[in-house]
PDB file of N, CA and C in Angstrom:
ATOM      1  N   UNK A   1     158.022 243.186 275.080  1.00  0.00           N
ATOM      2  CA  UNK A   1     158.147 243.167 276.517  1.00  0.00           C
ATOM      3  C   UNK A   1     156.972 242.361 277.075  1.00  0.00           C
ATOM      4  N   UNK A   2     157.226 241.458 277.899  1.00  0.00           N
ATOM      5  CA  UNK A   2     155.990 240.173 278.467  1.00  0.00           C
ATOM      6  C   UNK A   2     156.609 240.017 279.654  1.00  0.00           C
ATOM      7  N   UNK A   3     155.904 239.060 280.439  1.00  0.00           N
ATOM      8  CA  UNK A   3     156.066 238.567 281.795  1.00  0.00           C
ATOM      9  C   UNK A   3     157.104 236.911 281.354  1.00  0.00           C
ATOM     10  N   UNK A   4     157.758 236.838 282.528  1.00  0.00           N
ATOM     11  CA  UNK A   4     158.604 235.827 282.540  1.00  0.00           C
ATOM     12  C   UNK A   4     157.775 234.889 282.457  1.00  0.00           C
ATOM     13  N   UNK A   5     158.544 233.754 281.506  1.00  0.00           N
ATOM     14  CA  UNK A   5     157.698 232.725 281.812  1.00  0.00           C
ATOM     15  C   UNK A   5     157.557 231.809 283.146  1.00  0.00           C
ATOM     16  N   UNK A   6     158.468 231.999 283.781  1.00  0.00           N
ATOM     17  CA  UNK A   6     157.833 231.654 285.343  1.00  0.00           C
ATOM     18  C   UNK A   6     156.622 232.050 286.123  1.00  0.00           C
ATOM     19  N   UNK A   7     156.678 233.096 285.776  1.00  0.00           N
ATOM     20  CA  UNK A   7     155.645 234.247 286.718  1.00  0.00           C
ATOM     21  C   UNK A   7     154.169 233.494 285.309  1.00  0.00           C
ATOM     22  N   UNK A   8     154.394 233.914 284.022  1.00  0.00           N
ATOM     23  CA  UNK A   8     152.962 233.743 283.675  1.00  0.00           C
ATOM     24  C   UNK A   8     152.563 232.115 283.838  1.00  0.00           C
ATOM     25  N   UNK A   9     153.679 231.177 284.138  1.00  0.00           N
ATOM     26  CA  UNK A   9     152.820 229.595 283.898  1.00  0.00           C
ATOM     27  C   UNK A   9     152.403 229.304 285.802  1.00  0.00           C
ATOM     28  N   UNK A  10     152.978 230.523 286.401  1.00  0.00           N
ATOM     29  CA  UNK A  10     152.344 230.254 287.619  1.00  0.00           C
ATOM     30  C   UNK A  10     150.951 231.134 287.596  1.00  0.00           C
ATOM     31  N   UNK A  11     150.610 232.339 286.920  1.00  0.00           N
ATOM     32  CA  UNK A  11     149.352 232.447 287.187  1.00  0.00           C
ATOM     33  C   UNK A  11     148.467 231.870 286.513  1.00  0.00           C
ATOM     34  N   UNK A  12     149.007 231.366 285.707  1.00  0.00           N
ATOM     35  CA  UNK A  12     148.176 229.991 284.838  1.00  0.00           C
ATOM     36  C   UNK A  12     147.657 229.007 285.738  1.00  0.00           C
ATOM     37  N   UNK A  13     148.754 228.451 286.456  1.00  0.00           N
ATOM     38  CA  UNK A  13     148.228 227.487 287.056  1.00  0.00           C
ATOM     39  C   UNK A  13     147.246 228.188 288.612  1.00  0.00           C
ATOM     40  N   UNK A  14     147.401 229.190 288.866  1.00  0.00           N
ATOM     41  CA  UNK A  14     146.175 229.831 289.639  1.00  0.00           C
ATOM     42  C   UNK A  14     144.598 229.687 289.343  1.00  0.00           C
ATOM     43  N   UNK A  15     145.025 230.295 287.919  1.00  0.00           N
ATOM     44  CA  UNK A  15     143.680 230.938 287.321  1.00  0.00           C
ATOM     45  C   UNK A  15     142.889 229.890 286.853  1.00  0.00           C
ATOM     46  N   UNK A  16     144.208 228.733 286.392  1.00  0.00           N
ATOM     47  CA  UNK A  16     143.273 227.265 286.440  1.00  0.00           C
ATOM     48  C   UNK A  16     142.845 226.616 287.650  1.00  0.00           C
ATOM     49  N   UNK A  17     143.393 226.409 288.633  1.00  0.00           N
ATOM     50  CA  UNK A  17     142.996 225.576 289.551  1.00  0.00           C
ATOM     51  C   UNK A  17     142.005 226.442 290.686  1.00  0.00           C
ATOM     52  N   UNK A  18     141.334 227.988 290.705  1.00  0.00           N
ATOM     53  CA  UNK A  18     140.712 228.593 290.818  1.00  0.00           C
ATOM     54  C   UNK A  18     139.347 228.663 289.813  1.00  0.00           C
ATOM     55  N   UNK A  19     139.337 228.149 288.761  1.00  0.00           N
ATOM     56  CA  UNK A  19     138.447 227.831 287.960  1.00  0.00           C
ATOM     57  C   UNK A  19     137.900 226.516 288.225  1.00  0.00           C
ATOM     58  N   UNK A  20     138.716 225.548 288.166  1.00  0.00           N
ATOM     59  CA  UNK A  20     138.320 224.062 288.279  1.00  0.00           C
ATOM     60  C   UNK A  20     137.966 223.869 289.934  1.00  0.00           C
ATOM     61  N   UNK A  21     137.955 224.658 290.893  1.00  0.00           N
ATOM     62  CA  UNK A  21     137.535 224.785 292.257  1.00  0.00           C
ATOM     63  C   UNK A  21     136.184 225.279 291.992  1.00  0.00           C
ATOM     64  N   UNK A  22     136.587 226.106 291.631  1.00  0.00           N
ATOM     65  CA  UNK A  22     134.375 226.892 291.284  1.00  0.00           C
ATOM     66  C   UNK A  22     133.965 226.292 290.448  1.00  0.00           C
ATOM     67  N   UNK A  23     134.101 225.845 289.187  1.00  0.00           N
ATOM     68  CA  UNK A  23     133.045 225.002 288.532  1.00  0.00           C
ATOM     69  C   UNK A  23     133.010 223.626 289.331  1.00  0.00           C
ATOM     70  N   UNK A  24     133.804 222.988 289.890  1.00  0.00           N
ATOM     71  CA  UNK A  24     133.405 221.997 290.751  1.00  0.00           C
ATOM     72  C   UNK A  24     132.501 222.193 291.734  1.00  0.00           C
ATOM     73  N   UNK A  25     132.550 223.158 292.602  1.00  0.00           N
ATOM     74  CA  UNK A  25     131.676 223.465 293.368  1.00  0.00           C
ATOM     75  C   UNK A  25     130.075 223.918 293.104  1.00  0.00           C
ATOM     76  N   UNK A  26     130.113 224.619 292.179  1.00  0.00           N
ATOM     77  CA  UNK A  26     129.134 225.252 291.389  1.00  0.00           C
ATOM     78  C   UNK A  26     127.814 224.146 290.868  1.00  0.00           C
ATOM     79  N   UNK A  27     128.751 222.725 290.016  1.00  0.00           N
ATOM     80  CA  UNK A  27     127.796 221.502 289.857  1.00  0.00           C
ATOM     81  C   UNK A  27     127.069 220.816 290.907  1.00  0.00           C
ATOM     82  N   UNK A  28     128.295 220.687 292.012  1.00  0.00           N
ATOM     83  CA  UNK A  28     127.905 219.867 293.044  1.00  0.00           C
ATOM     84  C   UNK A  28     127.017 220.855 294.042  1.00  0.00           C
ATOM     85  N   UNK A  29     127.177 221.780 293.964  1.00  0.00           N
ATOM     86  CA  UNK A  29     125.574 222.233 294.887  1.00  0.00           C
ATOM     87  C   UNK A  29     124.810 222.430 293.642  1.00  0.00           C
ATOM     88  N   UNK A  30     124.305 222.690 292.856  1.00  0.00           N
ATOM     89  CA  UNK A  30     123.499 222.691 291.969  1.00  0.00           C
ATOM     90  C   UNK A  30     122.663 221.363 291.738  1.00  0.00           C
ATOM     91  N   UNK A  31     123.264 220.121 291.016  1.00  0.00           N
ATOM     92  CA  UNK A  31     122.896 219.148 291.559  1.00  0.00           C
ATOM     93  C   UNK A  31     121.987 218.753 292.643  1.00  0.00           C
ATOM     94  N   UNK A  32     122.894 219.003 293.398  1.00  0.00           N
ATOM     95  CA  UNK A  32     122.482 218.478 294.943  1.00  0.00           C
ATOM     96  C   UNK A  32     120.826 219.429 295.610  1.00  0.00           C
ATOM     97  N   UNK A  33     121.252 220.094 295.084  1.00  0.00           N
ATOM     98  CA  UNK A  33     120.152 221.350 295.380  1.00  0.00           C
ATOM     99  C   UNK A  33     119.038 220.977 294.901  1.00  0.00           C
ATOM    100  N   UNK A  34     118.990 221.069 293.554  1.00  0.00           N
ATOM    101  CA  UNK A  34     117.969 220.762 292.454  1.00  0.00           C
ATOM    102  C   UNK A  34     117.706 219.407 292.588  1.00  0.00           C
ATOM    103  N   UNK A  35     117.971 218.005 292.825  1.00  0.00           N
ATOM    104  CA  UNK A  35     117.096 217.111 292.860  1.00  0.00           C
ATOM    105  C   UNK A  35     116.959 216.835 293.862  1.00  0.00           C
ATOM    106  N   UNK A  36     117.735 217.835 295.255  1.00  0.00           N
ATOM    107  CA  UNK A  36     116.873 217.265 296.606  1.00  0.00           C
ATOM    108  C   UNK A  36     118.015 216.578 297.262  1.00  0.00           C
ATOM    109  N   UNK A  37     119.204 216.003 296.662  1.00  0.00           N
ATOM    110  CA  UNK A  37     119.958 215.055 297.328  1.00  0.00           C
ATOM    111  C   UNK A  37     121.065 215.998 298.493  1.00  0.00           C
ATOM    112  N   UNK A  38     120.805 216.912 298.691  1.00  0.00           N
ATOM    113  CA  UNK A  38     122.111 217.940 299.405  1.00  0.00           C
ATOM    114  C   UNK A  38     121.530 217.738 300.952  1.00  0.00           C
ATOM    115  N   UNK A  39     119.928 217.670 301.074  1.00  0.00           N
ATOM    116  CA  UNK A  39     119.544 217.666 302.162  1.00  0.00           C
ATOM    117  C   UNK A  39     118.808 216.779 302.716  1.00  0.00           C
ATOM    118  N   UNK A  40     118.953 216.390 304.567  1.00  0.00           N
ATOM    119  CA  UNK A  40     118.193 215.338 304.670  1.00  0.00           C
ATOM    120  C   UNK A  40     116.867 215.703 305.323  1.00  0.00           C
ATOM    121  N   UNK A  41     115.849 215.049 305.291  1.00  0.00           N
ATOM    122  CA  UNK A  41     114.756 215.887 305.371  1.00  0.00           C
ATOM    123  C   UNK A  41     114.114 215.083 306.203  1.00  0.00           C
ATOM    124  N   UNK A  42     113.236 213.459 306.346  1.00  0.00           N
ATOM    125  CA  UNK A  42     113.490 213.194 307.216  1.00  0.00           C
ATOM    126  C   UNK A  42     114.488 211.885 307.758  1.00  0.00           C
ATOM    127  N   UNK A  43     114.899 211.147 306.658  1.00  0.00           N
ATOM    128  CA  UNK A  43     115.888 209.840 306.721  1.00  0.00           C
ATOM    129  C   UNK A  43     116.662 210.445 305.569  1.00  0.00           C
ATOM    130  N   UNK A  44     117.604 210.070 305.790  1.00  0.00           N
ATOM    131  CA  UNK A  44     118.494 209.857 304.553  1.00  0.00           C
ATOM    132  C   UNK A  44     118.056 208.840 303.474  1.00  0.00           C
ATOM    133  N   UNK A  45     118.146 209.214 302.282  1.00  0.00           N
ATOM    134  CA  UNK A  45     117.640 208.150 300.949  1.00  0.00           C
ATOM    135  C   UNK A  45     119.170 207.626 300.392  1.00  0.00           C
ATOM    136  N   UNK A  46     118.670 206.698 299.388  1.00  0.00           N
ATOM    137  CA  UNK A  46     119.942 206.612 298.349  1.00  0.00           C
ATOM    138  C   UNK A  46     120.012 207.349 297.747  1.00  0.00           C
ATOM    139  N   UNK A  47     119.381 208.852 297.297  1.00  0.00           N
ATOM    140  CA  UNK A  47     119.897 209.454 296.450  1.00  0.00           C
ATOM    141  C   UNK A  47     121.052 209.988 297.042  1.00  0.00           C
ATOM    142  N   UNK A  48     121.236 210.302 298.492  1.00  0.00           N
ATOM    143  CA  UNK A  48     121.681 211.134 299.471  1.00  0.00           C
ATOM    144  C   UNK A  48     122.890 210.350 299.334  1.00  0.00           C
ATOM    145  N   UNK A  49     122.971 209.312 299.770  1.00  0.00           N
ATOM    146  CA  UNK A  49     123.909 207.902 299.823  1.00  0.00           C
ATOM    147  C   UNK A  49     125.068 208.074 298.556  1.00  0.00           C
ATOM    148  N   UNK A  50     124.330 207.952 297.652  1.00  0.00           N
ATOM    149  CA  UNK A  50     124.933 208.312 296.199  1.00  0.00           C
ATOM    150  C   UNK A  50     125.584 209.474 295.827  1.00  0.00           C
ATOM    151  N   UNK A  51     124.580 210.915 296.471  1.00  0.00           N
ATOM    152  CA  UNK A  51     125.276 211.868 295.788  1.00  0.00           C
ATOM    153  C   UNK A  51     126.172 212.042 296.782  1.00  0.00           C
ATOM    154  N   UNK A  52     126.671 211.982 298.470  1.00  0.00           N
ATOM    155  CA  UNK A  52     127.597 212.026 299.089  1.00  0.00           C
ATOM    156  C   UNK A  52     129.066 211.311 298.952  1.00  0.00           C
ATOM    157  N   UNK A  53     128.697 210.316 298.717  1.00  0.00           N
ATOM    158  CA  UNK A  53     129.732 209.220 298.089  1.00  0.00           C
ATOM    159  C   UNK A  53     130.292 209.816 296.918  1.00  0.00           C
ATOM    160  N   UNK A  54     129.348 210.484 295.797  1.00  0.00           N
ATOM    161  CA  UNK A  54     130.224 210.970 294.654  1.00  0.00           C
ATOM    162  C   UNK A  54     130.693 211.973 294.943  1.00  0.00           C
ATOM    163  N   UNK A  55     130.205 212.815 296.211  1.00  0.00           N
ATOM    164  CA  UNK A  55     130.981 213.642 296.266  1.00  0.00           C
ATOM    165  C   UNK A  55     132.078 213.584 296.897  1.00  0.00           C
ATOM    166  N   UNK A  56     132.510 212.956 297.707  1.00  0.00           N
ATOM    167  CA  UNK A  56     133.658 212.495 298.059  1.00  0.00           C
ATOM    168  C   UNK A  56     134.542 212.022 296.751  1.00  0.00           C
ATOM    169  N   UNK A  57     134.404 211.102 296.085  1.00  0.00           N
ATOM    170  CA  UNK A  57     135.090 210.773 295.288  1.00  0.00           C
ATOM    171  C   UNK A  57     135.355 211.401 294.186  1.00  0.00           C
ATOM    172  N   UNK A  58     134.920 212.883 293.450  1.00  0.00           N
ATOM    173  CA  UNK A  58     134.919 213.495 292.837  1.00  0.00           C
ATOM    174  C   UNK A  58     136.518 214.294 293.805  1.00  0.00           C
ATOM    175  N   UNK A  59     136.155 214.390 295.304  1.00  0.00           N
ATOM    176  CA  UNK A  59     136.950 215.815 295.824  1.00  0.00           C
ATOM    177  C   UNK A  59     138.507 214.504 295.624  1.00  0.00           C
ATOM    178  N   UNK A  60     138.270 213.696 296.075  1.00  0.00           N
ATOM    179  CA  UNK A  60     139.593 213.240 296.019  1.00  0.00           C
ATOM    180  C   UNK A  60     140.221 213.170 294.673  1.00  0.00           C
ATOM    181  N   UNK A  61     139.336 213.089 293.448  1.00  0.00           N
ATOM    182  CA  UNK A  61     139.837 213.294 292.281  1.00  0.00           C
ATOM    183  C   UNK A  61     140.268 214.624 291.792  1.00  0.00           C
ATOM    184  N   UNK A  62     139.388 215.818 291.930  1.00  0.00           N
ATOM    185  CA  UNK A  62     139.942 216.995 291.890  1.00  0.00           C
ATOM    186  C   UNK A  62     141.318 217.480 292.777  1.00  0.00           C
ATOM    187  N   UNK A  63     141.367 216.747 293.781  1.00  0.00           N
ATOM    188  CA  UNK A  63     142.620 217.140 294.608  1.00  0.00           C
ATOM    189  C   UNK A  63     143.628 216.485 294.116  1.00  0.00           C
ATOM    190  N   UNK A  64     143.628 215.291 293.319  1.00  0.00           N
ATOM    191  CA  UNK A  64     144.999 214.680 292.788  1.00  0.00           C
ATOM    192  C   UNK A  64     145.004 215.609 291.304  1.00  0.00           C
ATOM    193  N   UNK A  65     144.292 215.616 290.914  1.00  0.00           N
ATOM    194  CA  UNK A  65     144.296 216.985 289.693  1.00  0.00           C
ATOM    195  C   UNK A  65     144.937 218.110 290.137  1.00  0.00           C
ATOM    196  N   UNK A  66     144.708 218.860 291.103  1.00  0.00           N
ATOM    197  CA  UNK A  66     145.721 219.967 291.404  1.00  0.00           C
ATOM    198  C   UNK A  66     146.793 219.765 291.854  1.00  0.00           C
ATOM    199  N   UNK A  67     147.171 218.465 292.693  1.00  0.00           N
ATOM    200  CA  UNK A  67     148.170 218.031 293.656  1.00  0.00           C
ATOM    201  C   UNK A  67     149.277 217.825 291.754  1.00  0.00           C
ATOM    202  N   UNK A  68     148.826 216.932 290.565  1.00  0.00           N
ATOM    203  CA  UNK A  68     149.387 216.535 289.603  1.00  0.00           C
ATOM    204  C   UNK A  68     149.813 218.267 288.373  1.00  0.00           C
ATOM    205  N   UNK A  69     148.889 218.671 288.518  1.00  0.00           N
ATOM    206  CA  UNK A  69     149.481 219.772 288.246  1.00  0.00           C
ATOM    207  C   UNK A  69     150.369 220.656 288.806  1.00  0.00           C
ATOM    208  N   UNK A  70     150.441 221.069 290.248  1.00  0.00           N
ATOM    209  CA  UNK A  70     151.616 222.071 290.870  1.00  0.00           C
ATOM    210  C   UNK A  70     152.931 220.886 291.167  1.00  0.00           C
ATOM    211  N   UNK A  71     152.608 220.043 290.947  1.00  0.00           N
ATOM    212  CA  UNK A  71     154.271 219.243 290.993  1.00  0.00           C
ATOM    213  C   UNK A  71     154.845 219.478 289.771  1.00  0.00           C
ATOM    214  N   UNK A  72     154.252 219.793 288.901  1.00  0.00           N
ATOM    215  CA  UNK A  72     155.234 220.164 287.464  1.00  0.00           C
ATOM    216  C   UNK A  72     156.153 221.296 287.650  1.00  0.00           C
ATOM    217  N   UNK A  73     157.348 220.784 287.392  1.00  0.00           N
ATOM    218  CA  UNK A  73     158.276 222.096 287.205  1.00  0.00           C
ATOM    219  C   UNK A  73     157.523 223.140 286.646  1.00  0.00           C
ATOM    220  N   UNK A  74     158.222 224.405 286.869  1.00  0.00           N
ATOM    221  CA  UNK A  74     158.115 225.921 286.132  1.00  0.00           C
ATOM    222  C   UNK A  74     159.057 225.882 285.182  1.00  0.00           C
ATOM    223  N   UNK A  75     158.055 226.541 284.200  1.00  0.00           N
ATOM    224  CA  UNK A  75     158.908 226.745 282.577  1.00  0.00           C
ATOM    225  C   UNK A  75     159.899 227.566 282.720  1.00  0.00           C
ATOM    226  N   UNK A  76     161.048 227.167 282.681  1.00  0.00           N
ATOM    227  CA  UNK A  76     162.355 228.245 282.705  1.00  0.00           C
ATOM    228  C   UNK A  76     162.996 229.067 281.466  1.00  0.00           C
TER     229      UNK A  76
END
């Protein structure tokens, strides 16, 4: 006796894309924190320049990562 496979490849895909949300988040303030680049203090630097930019481009990559995963059919 188990869970349908509908029901378990959808909390799969929860429990993954709830994971890959917090460890994403988790680096990028960490990072940012720890060498200073999260905040501006009194000009903005290039580190600031750099780590904002990657962070942008990281979120748009993580969002086509989840957007590419929940378009997959459910295992029937």
């Amino acid at each position: 006796m188990g869970m349908e496979p509908e029901v378990q490849d959808f909390l799969k895909r929860v429990v993954w894309s709830i994971s890959l949300v917090l460890v994403y988040m988790l680096i990028l303030s960490t990072f940012g924190i720890a060498a200073g680049w999260f905040f501006f203090y009194d000009t903005p630097t290039l580190g600031n320049y750099v780590f904002y930019t990657w962070t942008l481009v990281s979120t748009v990559a993580v969002v086509y990562v989840l957007i590419k995963w929940w378009r997959k059919k459910f295992k029937v």
